[in-house]
Protein backbone atom coordinates (compact mmCIF):
# COMPACT_ATOMS: atom_id res chain seq x y z
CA UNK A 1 139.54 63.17 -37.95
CA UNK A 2 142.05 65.62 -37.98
CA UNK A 3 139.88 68.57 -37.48
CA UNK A 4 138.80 67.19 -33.98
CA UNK A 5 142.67 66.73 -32.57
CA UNK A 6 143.75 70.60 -32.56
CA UNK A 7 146.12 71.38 -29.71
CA UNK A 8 146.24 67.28 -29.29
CA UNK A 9 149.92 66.14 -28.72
CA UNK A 10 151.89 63.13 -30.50
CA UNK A 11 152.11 59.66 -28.81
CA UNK A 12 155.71 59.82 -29.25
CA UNK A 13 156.44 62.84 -27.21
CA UNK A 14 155.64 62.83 -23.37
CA UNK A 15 153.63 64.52 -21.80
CA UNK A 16 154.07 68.19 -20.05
CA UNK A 17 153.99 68.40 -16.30
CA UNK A 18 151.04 69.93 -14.91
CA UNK A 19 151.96 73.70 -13.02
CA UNK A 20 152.09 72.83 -9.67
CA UNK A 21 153.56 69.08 -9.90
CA UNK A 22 152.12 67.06 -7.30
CA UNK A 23 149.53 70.09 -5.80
CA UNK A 24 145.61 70.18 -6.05
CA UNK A 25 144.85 72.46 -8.45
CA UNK A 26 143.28 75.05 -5.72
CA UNK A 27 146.49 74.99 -4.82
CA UNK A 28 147.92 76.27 -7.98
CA UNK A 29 145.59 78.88 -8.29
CA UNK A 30 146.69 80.32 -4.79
CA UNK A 31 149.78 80.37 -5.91
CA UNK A 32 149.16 84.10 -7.83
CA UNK A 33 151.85 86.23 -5.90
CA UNK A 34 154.77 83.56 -4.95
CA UNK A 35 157.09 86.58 -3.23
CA UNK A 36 154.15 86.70 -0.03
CA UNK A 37 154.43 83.45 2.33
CA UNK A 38 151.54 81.02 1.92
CA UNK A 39 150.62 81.94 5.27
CA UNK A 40 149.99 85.60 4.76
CA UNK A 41 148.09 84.72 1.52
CA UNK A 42 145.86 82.60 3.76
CA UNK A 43 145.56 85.30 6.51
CA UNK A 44 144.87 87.98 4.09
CA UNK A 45 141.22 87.40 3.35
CA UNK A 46 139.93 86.77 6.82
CA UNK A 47 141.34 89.87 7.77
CA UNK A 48 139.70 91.73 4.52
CA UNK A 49 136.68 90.06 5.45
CA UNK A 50 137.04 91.27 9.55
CA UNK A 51 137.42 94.84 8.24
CA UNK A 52 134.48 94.57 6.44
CA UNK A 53 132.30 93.61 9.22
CA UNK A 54 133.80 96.51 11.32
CA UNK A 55 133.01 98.96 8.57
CA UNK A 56 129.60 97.86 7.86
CA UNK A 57 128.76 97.60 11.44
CA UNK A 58 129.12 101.77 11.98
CA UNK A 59 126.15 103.47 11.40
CA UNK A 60 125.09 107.34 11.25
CA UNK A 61 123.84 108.68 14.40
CA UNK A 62 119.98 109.25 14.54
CA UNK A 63 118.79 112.67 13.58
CA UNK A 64 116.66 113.17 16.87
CA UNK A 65 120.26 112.75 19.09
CA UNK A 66 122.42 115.32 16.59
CA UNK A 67 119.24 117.95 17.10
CA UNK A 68 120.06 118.84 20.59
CA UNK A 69 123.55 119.33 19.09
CA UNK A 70 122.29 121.57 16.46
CA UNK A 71 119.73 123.43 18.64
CA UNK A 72 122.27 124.11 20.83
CA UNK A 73 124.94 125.63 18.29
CA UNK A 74 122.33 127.50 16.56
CA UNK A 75 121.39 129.38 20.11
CA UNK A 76 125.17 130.19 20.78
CA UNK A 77 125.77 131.79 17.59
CA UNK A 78 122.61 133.77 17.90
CA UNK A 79 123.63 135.08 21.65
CA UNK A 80 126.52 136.25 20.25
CA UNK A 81 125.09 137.77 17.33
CA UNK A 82 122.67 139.51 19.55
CA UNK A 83 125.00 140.33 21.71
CA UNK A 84 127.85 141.47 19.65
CA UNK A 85 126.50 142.29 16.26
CA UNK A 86 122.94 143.23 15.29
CA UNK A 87 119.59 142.97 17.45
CA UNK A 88 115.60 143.57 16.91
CA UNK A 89 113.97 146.43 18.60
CA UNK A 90 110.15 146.98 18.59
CA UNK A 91 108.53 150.16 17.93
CA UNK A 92 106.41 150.77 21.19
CA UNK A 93 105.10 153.96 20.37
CA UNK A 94 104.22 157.03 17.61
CA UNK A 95 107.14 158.84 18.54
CA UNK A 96 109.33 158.53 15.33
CA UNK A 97 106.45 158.91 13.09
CA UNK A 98 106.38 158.66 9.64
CA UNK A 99 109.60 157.03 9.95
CA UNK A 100 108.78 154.34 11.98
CA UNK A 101 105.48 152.87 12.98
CA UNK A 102 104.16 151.38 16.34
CA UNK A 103 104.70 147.73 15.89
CA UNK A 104 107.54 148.10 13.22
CA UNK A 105 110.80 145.72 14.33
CA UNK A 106 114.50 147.13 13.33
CA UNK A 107 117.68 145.85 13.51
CA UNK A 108 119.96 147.49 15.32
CA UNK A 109 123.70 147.82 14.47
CA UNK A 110 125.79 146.92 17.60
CA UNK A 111 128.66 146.53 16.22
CA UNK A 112 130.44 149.60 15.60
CA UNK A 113 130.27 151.01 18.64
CA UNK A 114 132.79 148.30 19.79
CA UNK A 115 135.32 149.75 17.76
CA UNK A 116 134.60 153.53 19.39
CA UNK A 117 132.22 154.96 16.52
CA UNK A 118 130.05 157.39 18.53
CA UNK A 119 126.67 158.62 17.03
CA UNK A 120 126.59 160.93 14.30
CA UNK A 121 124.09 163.55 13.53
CA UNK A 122 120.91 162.29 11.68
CA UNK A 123 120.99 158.91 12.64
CA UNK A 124 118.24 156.92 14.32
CA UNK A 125 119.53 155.04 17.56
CA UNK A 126 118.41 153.15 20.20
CA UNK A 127 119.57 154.16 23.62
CA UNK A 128 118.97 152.75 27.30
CA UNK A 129 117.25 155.67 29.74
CA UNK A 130 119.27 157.97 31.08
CA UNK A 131 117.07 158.29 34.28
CA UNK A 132 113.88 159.78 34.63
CA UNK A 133 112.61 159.41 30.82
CA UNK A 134 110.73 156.64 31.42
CA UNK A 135 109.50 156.22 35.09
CA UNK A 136 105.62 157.26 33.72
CA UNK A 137 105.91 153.90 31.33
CA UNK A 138 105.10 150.60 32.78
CA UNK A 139 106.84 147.30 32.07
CA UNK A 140 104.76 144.49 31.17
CA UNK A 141 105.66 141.01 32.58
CA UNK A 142 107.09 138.65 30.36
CA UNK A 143 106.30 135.00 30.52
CA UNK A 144 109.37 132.55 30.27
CA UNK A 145 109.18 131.74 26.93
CA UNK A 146 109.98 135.28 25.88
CA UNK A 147 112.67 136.36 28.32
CA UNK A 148 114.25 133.39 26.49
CA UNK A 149 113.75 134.28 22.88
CA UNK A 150 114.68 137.71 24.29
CA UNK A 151 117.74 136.89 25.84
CA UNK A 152 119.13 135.42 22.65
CA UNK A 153 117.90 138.29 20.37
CA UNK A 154 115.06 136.30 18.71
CA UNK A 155 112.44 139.02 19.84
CA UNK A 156 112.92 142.24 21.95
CA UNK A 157 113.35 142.43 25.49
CA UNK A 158 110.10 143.51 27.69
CA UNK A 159 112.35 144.24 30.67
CA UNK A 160 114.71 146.70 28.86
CA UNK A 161 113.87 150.01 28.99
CA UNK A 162 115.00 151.59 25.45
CA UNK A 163 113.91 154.38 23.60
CA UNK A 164 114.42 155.20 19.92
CA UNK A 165 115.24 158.86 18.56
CA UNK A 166 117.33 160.87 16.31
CA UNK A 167 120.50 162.18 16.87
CA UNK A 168 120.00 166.00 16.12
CA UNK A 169 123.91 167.47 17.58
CA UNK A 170 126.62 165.94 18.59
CA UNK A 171 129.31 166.65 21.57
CA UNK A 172 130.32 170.36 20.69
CA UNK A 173 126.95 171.50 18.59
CA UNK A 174 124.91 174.50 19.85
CA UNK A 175 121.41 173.63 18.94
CA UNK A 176 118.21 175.82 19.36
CA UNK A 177 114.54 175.78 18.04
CA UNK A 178 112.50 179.10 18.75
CA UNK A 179 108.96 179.87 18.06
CA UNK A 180 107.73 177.62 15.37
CA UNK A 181 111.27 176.53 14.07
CA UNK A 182 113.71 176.04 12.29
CA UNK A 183 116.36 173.59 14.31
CA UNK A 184 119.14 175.24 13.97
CA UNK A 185 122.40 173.32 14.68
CA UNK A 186 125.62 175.28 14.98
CA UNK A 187 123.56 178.30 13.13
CA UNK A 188 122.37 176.09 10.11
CA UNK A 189 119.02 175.91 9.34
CA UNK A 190 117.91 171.90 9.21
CA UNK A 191 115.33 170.77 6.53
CA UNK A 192 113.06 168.16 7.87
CA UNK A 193 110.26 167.74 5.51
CA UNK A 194 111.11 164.40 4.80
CA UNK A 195 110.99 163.26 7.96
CA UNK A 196 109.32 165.12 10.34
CA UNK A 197 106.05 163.78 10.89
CA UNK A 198 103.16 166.34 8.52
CA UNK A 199 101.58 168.42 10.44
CA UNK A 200 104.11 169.07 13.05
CA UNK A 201 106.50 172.19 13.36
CA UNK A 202 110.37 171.58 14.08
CA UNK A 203 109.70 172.43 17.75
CA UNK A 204 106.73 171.05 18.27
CA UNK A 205 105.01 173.35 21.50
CA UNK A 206 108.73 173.42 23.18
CA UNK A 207 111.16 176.01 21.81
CA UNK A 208 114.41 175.60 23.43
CA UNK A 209 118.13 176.73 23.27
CA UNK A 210 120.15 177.49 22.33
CA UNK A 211 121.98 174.59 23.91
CA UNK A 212 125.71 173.79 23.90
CA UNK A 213 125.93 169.84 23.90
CA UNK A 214 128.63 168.72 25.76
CA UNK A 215 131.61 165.90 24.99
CA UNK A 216 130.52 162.43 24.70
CA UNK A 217 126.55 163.29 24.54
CA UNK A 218 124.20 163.61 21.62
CA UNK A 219 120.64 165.88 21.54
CA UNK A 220 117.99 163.49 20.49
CA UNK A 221 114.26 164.31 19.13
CA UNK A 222 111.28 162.34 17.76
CA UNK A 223 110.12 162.81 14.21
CA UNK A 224 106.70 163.16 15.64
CA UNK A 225 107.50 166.69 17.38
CA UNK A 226 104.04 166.76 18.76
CA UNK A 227 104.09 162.69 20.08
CA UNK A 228 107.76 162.59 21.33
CA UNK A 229 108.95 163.06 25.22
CA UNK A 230 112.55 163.49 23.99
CA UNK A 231 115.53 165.87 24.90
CA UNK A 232 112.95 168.85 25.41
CA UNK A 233 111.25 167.38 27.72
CA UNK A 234 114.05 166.61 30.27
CA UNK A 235 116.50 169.44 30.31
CA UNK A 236 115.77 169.50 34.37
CA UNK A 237 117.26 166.00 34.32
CA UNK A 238 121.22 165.06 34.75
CA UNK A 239 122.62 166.03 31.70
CA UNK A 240 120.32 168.93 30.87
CA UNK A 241 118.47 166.82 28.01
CA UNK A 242 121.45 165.41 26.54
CA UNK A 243 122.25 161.42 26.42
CA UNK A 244 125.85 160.12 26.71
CA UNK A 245 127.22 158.16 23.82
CA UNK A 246 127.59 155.45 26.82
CA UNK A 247 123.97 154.95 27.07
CA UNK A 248 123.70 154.02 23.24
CA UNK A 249 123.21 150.31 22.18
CA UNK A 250 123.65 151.34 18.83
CA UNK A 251 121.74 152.95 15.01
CA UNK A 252 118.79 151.07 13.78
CA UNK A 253 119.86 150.84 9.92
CA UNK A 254 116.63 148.80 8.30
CA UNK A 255 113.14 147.88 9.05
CA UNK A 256 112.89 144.12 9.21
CA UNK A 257 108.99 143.85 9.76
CA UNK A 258 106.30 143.58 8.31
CA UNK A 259 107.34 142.91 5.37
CA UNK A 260 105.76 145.44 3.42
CA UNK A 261 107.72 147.96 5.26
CA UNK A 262 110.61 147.05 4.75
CA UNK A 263 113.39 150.03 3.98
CA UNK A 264 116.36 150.98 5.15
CA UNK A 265 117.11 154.18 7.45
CA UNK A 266 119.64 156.57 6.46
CA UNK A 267 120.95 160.09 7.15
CA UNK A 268 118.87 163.03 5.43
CA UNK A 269 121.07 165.26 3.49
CA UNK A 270 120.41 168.31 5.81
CA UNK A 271 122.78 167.08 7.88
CA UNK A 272 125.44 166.81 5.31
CA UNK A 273 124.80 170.59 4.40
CA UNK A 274 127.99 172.86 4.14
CA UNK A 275 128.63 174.89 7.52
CA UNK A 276 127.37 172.70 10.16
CA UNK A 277 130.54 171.19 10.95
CA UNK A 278 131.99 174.29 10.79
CA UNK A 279 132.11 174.87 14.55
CA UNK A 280 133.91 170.94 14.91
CA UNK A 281 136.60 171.46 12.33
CA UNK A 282 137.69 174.80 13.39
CA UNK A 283 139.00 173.11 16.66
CA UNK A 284 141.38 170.62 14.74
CA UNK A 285 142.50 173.43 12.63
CA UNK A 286 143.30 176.18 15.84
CA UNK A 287 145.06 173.04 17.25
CA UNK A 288 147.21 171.95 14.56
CA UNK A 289 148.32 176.01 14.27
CA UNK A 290 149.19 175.88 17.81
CA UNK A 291 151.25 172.98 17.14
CA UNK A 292 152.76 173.86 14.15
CA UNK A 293 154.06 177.27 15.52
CA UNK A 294 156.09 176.11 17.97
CA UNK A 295 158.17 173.41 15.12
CA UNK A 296 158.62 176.51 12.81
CA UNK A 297 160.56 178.75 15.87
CA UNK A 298 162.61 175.87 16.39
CA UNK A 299 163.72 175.35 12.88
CA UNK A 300 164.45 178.81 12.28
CA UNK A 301 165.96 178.98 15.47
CA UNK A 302 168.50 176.13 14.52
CA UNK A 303 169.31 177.54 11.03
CA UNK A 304 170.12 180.74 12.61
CA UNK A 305 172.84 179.07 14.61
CA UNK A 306 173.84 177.36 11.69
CA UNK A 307 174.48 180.40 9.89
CA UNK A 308 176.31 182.12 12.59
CA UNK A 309 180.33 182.20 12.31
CA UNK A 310 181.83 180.56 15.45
């Protein structure tokens, strides 16, 4: 019998108080934190339970109302890409054959400009018309859809009139081309084989020069010599052939399209040759002579007094 009394107490001793004397027994159990009123341990779960409806009650707004959100975002940042940074040009013509292809899209680097980088010799840019180079091209009429894509930079611009050339001299060059070629640019012979469309010579039927370009302009030509209405063809225009660095909207660097095509565009290394810069650096040089000669009759000038007994 004894085996069935464990824990049981003696009849002689009395019995222990129940926790919570004279509570309910739910009342003892509530009792688990006695330093917080009774009150606040009552109000405590309804207000847990309150916050619980509030959070479950928010829900994520629908997809369809945070797309006008995201169309709208996505539009901004590419109107000021396009606008600031880099934008697609179509190839409208043969012109810059075999380097570019009717129908090929670049990209065009408009950034650098901003921060006064001027065109450099060798470089294919895009460049608004200086007046007169296009008036025998008509513009088509775009429908609305694409002046939009257009005016963000998704697809070029019908209205625009661009053209696409390369620089050939600079602002100080002297550049000529007689009979069937060479260009010559400040006296150095250019080697264009790997550009100049096959089949065509250097001048293509217009010799011309030599020319001095002035400050601030560039010389431009087509690769296709014999398919190009470039700086030859307009030396009766303002400017005498020449575009100012003003007009340009900035150097196509890469083919974007088709895909097959893709490549980037960069300088030949005739244009990097020894000597054609010659005629540009001697100017720095004469100037920082003339400067310098000046500073040295001064300082001898004031060690002479030095020198002299008073």
């Amino acid at each position: 019998m004894g085996d069935f009394a464990v824990g049981a107490r003696s009849g002689t001793e009395e019995p222990e108080e129940p926790a919570g004397h004279g509570e309910s027994p739910q009342a003892a159990t509530r009792s688990v934190h006695p330093s917080q009123p009774r009150s606040a341990q009552s109000e405590r779960p309804a207000a847990e339970e309150e916050s619980g409806r509030v959070t479950k009650g928010k829900k994520p707004r629908a997809f369809w109302k945070e797309l006008p959100i995201l169309i709208g975002i996505a539009l901004l940042l590419a109107l000021l890409i396009k606008t600031f940074l880099v934008q697609a040009f179509s190839i409208p013509s043969d012109s810059m054959q075999n380097t570019l292809q009717r129908g090929d899209r670049v990209l065009v680097d408009k950034l650098t400009p901003w921060f006064g980088s001027k065109p450099e010799r060798g470089e294919v840019v895009v460049f608004h018309d200086p007046g007169g180079w296009l008036n025998e091209a008509p513009t088509p009429e775009p429908n609305p859809v694409q002046k939009v894509l257009s005016f963000i930079g998704l697809m070029p611009s019908a209205e625009e009139k661009d053209l696409i050339k390369r620089v050939i001299a600079v602002g100080g060059d002297t550049v000529e081309c007689q009979g069937t070629g060479p260009v010559k640019v400040n006296g150095k012979a250019l080697k264009e084989d790997s550009y100049v469309f096959p089949g065509a010579t250097p001048c293509g039927d217009r010799p011309f020069g030599p020319i001095h370009v002035p400050k601030d302009r560039i010389w431009v030509m087509g690769d296709h010599r014999d398919d190009s209405l470039d700086s030859r063809y307009h030396q009766n225009l303002k400017g005498n052939g020449t575009v100012s660095v003003n007009e340009v909207v900035g150097r196509a660097f890469t083919i974007a399209w088709p895909i097959n095509r893709w490549s980037t565009l960069p300088v030949p290394d005739t244009f990097d040759q020894p000597g054609i810069n010659k005629a540009m650096a001697a100017a720095p040089a004469a100037l920082g002579l003339a400067g310098a000669v000046p500073i040295v009759l001064w300082r001898r000038r004031r060690l002479t007094k030095e020198r002299t007994p008073g």
